[in-house]
Protein backbone atom coordinates (compact mmCIF):
# COMPACT_ATOMS: atom_id res chain seq x y z
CA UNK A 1 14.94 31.62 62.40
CA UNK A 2 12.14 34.36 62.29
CA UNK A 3 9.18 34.77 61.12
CA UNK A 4 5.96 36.92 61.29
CA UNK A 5 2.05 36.37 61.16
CA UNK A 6 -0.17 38.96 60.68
CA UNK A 7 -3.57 37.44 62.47
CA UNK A 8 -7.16 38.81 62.80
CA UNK A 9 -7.91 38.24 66.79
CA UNK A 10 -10.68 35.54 65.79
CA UNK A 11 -10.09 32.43 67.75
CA UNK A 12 -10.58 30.68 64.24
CA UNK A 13 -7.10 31.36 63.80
CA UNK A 14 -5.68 29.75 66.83
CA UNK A 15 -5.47 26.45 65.74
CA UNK A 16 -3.89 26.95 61.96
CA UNK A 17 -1.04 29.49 63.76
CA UNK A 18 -0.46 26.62 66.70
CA UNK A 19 -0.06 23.84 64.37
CA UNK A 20 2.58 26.04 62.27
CA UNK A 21 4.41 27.18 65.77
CA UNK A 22 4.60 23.65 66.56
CA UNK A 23 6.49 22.57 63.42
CA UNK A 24 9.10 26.07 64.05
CA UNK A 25 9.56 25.11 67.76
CA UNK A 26 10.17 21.60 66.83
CA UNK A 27 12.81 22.94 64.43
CA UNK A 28 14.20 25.04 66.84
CA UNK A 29 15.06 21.91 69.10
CA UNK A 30 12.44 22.05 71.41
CA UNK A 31 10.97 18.74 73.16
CA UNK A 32 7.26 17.99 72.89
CA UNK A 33 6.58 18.59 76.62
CA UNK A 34 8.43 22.08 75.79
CA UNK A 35 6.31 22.77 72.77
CA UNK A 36 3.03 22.19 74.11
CA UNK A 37 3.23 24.55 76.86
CA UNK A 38 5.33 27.43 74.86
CA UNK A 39 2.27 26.76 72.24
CA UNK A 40 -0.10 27.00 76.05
CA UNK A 41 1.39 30.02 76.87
CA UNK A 42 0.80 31.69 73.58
CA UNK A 43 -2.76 30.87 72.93
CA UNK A 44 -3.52 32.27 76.90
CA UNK A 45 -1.85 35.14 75.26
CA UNK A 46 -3.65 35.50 72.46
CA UNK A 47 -6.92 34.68 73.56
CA UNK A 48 -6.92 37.59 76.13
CA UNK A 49 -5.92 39.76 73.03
CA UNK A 50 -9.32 38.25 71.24
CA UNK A 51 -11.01 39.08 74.55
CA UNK A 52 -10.20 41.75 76.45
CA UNK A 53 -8.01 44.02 73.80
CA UNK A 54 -10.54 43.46 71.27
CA UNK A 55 -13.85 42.54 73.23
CA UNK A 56 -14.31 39.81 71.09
CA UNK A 57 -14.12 42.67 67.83
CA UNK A 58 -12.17 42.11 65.00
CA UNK A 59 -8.70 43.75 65.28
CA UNK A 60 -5.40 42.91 64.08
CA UNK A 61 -2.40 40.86 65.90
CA UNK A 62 0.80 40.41 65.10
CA UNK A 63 3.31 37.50 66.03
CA UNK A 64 6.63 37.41 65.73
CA UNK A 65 8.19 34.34 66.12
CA UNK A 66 12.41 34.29 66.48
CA UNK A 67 14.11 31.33 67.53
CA UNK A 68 17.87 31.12 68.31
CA UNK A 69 20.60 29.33 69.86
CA UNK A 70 20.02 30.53 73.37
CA UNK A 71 16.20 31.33 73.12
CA UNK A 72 13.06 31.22 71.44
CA UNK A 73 10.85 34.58 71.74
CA UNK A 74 7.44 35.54 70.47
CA UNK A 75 6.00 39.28 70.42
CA UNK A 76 2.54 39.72 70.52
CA UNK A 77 1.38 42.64 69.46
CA UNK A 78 -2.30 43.88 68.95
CA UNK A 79 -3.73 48.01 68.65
CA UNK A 80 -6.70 46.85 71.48
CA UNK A 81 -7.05 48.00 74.49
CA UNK A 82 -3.78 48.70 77.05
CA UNK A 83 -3.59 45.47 79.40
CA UNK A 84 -0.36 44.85 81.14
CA UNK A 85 -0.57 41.19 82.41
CA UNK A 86 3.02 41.88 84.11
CA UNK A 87 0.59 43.52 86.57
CA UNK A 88 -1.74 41.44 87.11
CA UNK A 89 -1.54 39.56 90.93
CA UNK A 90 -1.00 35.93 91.30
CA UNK A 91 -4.38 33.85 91.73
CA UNK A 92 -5.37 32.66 94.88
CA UNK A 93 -5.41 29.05 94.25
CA UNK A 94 -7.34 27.23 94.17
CA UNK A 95 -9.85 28.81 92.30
CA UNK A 96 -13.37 29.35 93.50
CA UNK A 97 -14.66 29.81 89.50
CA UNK A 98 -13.49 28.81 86.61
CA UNK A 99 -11.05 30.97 84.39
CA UNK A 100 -8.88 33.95 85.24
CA UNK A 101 -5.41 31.79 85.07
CA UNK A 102 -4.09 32.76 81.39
CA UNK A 103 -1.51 35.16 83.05
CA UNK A 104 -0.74 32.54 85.95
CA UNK A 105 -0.08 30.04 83.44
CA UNK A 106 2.03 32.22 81.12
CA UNK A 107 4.10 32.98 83.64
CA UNK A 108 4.61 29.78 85.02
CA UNK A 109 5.35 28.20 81.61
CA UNK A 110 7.64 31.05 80.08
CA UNK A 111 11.45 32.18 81.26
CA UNK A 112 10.34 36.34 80.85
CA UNK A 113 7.27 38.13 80.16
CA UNK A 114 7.85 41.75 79.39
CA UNK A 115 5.21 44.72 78.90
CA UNK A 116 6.65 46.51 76.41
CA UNK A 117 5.38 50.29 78.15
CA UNK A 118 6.44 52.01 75.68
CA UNK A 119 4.47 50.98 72.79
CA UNK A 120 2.18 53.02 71.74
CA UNK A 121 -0.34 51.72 68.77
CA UNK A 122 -2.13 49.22 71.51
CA UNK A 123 0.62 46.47 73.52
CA UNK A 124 3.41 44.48 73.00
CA UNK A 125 4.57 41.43 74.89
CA UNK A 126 7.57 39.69 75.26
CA UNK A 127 7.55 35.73 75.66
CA UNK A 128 11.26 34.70 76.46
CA UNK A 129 11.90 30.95 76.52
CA UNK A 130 15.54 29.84 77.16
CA UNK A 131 17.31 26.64 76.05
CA UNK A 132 19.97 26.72 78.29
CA UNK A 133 18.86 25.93 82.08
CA UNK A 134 21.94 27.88 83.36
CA UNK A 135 20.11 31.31 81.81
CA UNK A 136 16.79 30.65 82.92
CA UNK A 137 17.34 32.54 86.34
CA UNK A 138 18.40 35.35 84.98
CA UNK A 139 15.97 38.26 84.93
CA UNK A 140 12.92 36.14 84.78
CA UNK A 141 9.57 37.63 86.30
């Protein structure tokens, strides 16, 4: 099953898109547990789009939601500001100040993130989450 949002990176938005992902991912076979932090890892996601791609300006975002047998993945995309979170160090925990643990947490919760490089109109990521615990060690970061 796929399907595509076109978003404006407003946080407004958040909560309509999460409450429609929820519904697909509960389709897709998905526990609640699951759901919750796929839906975690996505909002991290797009909240540092709102933020940091878009300094809290209006700009556009795409998702693209595609569920299968195997896997669910989402690609965000968004024409902000080049970020590569695939980059970004772990934390040192714990944390002397709040924040700053969006890309920990997306990477804990999610099988692959991938940076698409070669994107050129602003960045693309790649949230893999598989269904099978046999390919989950395969090629995750």
């Amino acid at each position: 099953m796929q399907k595509r949002f076109e978003l404006v990176s407003k946080s407004e938005v958040l909560s309509p898109l999460r409450k429609e992902l929820r519904q697909l991912l509960g389709q897709g076979g998905w526990e609640k547990k699951s759901t919750e932090e796929i839906l975690l890892a996505i909002d991290e996601a797009l909240t540092n789009i709102i933020r940091h791609a878009y300094g809290g300006q209006p700009g556009a975002m795409v998702v693209l939601f595609d569920d299968g047998p195997e896997k669910t993945e989402i690609i965000l995309e968004d024409c902000g500001k080049k970020f590569d979170p695939t980059q970004v160090p772990p934390p040192e925990l714990p944390r002397h100040k709040p924040g700053g643990l969006g890309v920990h947490f997306i990477r804990t919760i999610m099988d692959r993130v991938v940076y698409d490089e070669a994107f050129k109109e602003g960045n693309r990521l790649h949230l893999i989450k598989f269904k099978s615990k046999k390919l989950k060690g395969e090629g995750a970061l």
